[in-house]
C-alpha atoms as a PDB file:
ATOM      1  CA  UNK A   1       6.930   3.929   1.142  1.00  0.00           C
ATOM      2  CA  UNK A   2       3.813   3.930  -1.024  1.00  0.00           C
ATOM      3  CA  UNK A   3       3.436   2.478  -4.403  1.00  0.00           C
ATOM      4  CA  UNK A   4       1.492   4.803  -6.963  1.00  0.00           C
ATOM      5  CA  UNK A   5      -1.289   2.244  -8.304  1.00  0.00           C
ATOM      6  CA  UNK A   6       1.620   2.125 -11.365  1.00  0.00           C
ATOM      7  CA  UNK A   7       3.665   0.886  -9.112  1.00  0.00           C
ATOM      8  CA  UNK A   8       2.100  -1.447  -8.027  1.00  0.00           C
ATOM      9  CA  UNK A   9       1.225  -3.020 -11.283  1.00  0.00           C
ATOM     10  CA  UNK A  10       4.886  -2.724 -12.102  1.00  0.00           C
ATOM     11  CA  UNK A  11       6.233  -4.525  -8.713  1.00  0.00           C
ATOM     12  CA  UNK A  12       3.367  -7.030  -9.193  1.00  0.00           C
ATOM     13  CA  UNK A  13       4.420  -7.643 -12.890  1.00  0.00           C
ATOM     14  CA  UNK A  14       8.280  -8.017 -12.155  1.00  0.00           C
ATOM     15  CA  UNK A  15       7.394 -10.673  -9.102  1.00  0.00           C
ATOM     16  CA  UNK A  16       5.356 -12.671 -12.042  1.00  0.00           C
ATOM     17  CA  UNK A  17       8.172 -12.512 -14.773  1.00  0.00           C
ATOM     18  CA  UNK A  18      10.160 -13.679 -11.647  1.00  0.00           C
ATOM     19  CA  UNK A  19       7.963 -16.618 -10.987  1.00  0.00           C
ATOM     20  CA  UNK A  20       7.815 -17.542 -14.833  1.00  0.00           C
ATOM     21  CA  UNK A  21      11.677 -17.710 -14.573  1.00  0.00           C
ATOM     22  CA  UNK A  22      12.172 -19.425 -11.389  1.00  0.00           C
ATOM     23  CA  UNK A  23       9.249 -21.598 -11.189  1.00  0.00           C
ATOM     24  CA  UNK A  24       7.664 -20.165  -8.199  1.00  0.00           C
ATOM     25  CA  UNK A  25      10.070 -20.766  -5.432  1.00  0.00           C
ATOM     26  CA  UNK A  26       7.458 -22.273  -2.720  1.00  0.00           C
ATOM     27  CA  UNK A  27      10.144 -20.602  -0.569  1.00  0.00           C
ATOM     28  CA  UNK A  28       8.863 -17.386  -2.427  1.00  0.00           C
ATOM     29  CA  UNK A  29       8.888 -13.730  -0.166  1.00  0.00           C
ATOM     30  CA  UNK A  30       5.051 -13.329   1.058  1.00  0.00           C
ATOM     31  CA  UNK A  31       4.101 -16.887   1.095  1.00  0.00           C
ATOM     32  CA  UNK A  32       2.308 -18.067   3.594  1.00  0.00           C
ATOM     33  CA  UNK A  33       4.840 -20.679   5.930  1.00  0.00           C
ATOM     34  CA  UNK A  34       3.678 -24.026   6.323  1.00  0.00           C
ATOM     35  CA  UNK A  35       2.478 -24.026  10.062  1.00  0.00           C
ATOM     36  CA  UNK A  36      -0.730 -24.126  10.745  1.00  0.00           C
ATOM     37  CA  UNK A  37      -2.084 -20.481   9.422  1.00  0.00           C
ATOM     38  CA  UNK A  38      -4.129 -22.034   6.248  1.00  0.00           C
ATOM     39  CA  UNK A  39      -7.581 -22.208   6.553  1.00  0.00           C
ATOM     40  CA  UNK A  40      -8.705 -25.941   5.467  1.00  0.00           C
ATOM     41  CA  UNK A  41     -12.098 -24.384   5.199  1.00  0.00           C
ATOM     42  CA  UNK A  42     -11.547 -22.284   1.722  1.00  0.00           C
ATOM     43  CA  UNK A  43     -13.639 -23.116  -0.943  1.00  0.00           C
ATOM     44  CA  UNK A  44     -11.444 -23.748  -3.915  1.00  0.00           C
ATOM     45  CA  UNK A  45     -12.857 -23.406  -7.382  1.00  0.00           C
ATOM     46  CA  UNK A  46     -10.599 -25.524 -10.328  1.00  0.00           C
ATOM     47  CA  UNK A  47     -11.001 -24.431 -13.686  1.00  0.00           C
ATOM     48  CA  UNK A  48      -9.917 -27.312 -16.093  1.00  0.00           C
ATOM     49  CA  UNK A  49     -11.301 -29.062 -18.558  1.00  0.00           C
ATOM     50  CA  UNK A  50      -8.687 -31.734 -18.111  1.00  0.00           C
ATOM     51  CA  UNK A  51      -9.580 -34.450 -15.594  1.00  0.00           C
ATOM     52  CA  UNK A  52      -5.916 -35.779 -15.680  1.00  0.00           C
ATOM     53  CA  UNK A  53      -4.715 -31.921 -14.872  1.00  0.00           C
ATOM     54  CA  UNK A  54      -7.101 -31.480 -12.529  1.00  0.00           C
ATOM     55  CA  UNK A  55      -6.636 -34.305 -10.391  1.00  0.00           C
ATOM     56  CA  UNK A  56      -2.961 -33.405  -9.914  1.00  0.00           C
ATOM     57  CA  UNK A  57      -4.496 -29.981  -8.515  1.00  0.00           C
ATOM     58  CA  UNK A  58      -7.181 -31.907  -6.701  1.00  0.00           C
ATOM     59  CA  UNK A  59      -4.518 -34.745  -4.984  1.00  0.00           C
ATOM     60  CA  UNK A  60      -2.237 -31.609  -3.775  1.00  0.00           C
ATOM     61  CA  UNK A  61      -5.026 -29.544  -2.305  1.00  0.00           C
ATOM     62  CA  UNK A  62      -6.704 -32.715  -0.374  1.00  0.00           C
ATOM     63  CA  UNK A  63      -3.691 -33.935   0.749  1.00  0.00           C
ATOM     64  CA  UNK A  64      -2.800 -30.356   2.651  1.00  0.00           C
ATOM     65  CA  UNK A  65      -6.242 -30.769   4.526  1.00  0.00           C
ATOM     66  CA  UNK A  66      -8.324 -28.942   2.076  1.00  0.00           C
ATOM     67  CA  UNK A  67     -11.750 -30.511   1.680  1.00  0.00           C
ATOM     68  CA  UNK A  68     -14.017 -27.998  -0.287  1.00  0.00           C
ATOM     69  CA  UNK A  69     -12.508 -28.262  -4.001  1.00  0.00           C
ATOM     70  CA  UNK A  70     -14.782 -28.447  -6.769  1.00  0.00           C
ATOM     71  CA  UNK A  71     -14.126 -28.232 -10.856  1.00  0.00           C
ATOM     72  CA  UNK A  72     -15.435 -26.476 -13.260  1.00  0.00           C
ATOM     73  CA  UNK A  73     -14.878 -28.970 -15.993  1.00  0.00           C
ATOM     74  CA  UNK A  74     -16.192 -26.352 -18.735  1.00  0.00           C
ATOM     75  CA  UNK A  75     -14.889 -23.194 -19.804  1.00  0.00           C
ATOM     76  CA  UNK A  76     -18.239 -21.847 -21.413  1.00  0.00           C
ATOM     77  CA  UNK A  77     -20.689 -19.239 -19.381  1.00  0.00           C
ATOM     78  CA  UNK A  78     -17.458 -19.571 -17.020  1.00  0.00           C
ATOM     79  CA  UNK A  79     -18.597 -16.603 -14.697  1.00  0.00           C
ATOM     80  CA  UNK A  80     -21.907 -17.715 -14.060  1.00  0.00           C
ATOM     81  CA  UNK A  81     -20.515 -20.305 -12.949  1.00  0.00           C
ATOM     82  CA  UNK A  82     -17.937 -19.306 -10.995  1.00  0.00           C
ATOM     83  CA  UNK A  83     -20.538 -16.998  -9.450  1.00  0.00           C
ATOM     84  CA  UNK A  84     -22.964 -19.752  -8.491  1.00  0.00           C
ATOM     85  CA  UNK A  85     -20.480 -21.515  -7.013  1.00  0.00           C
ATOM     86  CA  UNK A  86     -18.433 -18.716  -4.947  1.00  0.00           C
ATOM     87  CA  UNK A  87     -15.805 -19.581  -4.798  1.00  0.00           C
ATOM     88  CA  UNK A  88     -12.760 -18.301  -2.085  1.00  0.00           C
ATOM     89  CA  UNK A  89      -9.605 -19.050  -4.368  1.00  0.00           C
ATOM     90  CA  UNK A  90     -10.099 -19.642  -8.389  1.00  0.00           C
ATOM     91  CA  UNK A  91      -7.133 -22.213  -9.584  1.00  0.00           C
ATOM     92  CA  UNK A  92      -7.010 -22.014 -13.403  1.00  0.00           C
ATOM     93  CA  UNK A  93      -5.595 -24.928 -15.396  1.00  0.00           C
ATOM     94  CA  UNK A  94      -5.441 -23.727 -18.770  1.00  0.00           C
ATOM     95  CA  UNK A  95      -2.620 -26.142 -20.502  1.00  0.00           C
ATOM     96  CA  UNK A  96      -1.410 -24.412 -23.299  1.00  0.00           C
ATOM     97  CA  UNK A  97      -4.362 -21.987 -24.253  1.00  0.00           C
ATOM     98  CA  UNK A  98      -4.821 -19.764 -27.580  1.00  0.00           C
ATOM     99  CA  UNK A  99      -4.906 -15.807 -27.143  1.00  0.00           C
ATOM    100  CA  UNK A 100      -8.582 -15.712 -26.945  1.00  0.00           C
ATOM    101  CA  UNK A 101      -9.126 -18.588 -24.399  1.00  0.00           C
ATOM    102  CA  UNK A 102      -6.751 -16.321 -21.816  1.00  0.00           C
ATOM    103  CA  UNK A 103      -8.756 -13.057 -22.994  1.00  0.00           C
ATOM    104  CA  UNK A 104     -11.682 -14.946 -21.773  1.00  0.00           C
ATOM    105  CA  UNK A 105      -9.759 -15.934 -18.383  1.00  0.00           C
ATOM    106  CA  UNK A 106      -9.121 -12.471 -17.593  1.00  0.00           C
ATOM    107  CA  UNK A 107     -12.229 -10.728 -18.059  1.00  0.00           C
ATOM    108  CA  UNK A 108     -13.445 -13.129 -15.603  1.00  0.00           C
ATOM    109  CA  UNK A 109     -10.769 -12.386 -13.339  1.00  0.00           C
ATOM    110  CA  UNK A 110     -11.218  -8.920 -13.353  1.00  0.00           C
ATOM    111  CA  UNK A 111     -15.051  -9.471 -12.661  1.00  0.00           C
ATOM    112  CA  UNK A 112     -14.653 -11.920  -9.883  1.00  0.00           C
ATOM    113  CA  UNK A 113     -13.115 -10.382  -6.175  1.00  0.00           C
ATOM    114  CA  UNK A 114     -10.897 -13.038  -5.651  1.00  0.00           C
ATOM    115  CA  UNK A 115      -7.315 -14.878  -5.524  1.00  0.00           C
ATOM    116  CA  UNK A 116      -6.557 -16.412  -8.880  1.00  0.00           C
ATOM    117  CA  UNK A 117      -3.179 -18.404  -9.516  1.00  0.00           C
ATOM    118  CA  UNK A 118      -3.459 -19.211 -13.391  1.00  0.00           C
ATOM    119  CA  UNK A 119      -1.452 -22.081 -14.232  1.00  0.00           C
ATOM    120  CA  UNK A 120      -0.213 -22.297 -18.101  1.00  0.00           C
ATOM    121  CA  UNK A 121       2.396 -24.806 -20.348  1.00  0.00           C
ATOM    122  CA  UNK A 122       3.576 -21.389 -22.488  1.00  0.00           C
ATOM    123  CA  UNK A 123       3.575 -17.786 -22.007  1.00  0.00           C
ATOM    124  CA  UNK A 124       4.894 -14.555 -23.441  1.00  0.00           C
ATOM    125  CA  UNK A 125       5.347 -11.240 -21.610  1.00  0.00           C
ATOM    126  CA  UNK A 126       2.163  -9.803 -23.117  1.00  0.00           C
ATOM    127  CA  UNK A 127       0.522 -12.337 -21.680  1.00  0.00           C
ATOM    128  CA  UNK A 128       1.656 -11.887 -18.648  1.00  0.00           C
ATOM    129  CA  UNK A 129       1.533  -8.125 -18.342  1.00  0.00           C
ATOM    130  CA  UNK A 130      -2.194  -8.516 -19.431  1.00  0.00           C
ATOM    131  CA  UNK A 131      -2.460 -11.363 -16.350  1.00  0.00           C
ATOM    132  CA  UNK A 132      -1.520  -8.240 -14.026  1.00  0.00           C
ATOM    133  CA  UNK A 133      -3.752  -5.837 -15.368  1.00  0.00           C
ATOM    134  CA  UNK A 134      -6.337  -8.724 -14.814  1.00  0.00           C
ATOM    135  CA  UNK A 135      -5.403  -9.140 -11.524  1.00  0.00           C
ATOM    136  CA  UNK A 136      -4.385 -12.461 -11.204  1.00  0.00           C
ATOM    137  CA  UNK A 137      -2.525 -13.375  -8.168  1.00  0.00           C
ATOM    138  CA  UNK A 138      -0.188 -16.011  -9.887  1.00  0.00           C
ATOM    139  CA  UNK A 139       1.135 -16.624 -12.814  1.00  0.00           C
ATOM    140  CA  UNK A 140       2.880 -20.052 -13.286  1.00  0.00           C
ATOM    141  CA  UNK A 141       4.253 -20.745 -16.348  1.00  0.00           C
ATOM    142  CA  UNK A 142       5.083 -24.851 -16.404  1.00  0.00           C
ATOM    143  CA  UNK A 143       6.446 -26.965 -13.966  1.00  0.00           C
ATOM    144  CA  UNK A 144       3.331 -27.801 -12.422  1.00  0.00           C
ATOM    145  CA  UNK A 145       3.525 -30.514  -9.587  1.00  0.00           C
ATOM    146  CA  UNK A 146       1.291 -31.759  -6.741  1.00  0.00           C
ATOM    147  CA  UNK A 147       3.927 -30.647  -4.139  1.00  0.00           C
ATOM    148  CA  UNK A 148       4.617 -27.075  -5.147  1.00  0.00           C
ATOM    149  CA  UNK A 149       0.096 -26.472  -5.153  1.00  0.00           C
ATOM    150  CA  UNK A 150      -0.225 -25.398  -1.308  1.00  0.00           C
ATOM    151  CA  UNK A 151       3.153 -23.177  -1.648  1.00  0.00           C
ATOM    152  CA  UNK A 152       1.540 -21.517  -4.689  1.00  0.00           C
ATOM    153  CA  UNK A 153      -2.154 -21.439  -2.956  1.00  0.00           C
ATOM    154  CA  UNK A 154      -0.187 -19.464  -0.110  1.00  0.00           C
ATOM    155  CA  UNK A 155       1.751 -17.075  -2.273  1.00  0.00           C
ATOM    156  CA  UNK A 156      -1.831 -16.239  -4.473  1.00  0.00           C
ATOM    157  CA  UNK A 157      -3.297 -15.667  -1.352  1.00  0.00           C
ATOM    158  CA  UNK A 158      -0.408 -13.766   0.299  1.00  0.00           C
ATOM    159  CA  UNK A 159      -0.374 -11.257  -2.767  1.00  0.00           C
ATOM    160  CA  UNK A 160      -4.500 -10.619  -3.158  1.00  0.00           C
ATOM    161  CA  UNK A 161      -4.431 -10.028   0.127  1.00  0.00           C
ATOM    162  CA  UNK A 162      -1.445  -7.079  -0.106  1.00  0.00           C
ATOM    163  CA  UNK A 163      -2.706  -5.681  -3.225  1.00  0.00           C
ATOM    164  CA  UNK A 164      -6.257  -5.589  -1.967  1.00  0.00           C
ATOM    165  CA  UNK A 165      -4.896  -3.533   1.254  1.00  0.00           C
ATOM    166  CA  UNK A 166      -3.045  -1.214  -0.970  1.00  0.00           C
ATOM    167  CA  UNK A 167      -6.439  -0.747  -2.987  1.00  0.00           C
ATOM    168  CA  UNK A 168      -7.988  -0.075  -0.002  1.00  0.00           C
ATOM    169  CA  UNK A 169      -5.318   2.475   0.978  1.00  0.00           C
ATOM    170  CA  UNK A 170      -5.640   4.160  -2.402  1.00  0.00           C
ATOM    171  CA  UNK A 171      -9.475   4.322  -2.452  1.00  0.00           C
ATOM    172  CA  UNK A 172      -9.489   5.990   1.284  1.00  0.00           C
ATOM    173  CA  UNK A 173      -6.889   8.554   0.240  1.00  0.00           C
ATOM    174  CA  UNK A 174      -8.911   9.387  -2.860  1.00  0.00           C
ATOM    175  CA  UNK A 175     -11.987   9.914  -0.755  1.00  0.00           C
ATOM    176  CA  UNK A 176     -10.208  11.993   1.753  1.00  0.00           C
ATOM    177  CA  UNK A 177      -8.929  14.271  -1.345  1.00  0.00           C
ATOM    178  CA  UNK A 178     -12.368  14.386  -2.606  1.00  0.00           C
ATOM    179  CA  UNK A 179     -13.730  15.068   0.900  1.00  0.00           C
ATOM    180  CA  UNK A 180     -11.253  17.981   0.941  1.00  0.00           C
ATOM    181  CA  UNK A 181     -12.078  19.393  -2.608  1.00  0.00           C
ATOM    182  CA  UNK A 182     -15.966  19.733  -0.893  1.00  0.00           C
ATOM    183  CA  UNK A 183     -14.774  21.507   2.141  1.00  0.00           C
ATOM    184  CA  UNK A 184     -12.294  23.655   0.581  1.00  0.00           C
ATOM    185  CA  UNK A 185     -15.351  24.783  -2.141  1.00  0.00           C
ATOM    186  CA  UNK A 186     -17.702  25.458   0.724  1.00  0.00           C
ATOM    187  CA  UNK A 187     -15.684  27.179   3.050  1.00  0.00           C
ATOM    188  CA  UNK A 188     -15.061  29.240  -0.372  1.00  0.00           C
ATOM    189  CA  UNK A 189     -18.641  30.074  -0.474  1.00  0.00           C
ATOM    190  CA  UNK A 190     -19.024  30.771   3.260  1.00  0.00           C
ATOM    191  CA  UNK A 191     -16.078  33.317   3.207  1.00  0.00           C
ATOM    192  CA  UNK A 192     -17.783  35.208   0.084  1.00  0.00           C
ATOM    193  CA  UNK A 193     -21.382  34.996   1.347  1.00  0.00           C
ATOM    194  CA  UNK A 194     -20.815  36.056   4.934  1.00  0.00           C
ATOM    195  CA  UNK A 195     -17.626  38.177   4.637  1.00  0.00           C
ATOM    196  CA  UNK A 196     -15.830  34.934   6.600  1.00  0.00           C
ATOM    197  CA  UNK A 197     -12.096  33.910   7.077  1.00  0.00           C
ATOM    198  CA  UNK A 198     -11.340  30.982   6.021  1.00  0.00           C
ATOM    199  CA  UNK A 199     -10.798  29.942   9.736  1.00  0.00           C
ATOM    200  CA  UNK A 200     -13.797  31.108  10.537  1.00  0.00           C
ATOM    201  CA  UNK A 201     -15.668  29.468   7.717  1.00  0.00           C
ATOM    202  CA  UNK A 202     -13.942  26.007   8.725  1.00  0.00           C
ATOM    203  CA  UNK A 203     -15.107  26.340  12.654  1.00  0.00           C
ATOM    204  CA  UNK A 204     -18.806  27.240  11.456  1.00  0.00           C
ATOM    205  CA  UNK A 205     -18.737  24.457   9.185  1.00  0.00           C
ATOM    206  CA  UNK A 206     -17.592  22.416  12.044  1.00  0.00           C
ATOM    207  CA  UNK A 207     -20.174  23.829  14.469  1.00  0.00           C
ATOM    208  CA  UNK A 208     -23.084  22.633  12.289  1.00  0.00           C
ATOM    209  CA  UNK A 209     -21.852  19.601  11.857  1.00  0.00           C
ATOM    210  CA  UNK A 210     -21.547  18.685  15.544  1.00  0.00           C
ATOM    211  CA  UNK A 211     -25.264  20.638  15.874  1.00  0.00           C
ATOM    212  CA  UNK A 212     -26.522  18.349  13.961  1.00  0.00           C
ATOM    213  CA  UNK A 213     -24.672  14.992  14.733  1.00  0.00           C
ATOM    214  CA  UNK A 214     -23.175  14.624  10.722  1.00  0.00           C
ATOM    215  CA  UNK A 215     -20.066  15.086   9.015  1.00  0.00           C
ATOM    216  CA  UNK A 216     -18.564  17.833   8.329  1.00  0.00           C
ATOM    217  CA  UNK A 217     -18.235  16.854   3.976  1.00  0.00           C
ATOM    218  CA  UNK A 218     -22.099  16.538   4.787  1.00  0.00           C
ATOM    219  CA  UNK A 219     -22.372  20.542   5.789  1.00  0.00           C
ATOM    220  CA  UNK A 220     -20.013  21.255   2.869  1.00  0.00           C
ATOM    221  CA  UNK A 221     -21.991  19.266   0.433  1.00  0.00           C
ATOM    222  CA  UNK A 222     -24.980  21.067   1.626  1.00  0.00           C
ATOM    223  CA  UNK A 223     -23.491  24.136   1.335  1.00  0.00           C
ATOM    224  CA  UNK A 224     -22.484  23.893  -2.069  1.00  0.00           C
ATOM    225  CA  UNK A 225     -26.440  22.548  -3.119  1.00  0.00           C
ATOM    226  CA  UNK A 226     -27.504  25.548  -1.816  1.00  0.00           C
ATOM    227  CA  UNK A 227     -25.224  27.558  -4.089  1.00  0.00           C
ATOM    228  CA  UNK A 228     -26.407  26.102  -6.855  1.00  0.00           C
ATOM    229  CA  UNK A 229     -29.830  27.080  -6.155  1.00  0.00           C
ATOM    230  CA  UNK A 230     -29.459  30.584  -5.429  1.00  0.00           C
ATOM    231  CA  UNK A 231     -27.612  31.053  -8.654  1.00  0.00           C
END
């Protein structure tokens, strides 16, 4: 069945509430299993301004075979940085951060195209309702440990990976409803102008389209121009 882009944001919010509570299972549904199938090529981006912090990310993430990790050791002009170094997975280390330091996190997560797991000391539900309308991945709240980083790199990538297919599901169908709105207004014309059916308006549609090797939205679109003019 699919989820209305609501709910979506509401499944992705209860999975994060559920992660808060349990710690992030690394047994967790949609995680990646631990045989082979991660790519030791990613280039992983660690945003912490703790070296301490960030080594425990760093130790985890070499030790499962992954050799491109680099830290962003400051939080200022963050996207510009994250853009010059492009990043494939954004790991952010943020301790126990103030209200406006995970304001800051999200608009650049909402900027940036790619997995984030966001790893925090304390959290509230606004804060993480806000991380889902952000669209971070992940959404750990404590318990952070060099053994449970792969598990939780696998789940982050697991979920952007779901969500950005059901985007991509959403954005065709709107497209195809948009596509039909054209057609439907041009056949419309077509039926008034020449004294057409609405079949026949459709098939001469289609016939000009395959005349002239383009789609049929194409014709429609044209169509409808046309109207306009003669107005």
């Amino acid at each position: 069945m699919r989820r209305t882009p609501s709910g979506a944001k509401a499944a992705r919010g209860t999975e994060l509430l559920a992660e808060m509570r349990k710690g992030s299972d690394p047994q967790s549904p949609g995680a990646v299993p631990p045989s082979g199938q991660r790519d030791s090529t990613l280039k992983i981006a660690i945003v912490d301004e703790s070296p301490i912090r960030a080594a425990i990310l760093e130790d985890g993430l070499r030790e499962a075979g992954f050799t491109l990790v680099e830290r962003i050791a400051e939080t200022r002009n963050l996207l510009a940085r994250v853009y010059a170094m492009d990043p494939d997975v954004i790991l952010i280390d943020l301790e126990s951060p103030s209200r406006d330091v995970l304001e800051q996190m999200f608009q650049m997560s909402r900027a940036v195209k790619r997995p984030i797991a966001m790893f925090v000391d304390q959290s509230d539900s606004a804060s993480i309702e806000a991380a889902v309308d952000a669209g971070v991945s992940a959404y750990i709240v404590g318990g952070l440990k060099k053994e449970r980083i792969t598990s939780i790199l696998d789940l982050c990538i697991s979920r952007f990976n779901a969500f950005a297919r059901l985007q991509g599901e959403l954005d065709q169908a709107k497209d195809a409803l948009q596509e039909r709105k054209i057609i439907d207004r041009a056949k419309g014309v077509l039926m008034k102008a020449k004294k057409l059916s609405e079949e026949e308006a459709y098939a001469l549609l289609r016939k000009t389209a395959m005349n002239e090797h383009k789609k049929i939205v194409e014709i429609a679109q044209s169509v409808l121009t046309a109207a306009e003019l003669f107005k």
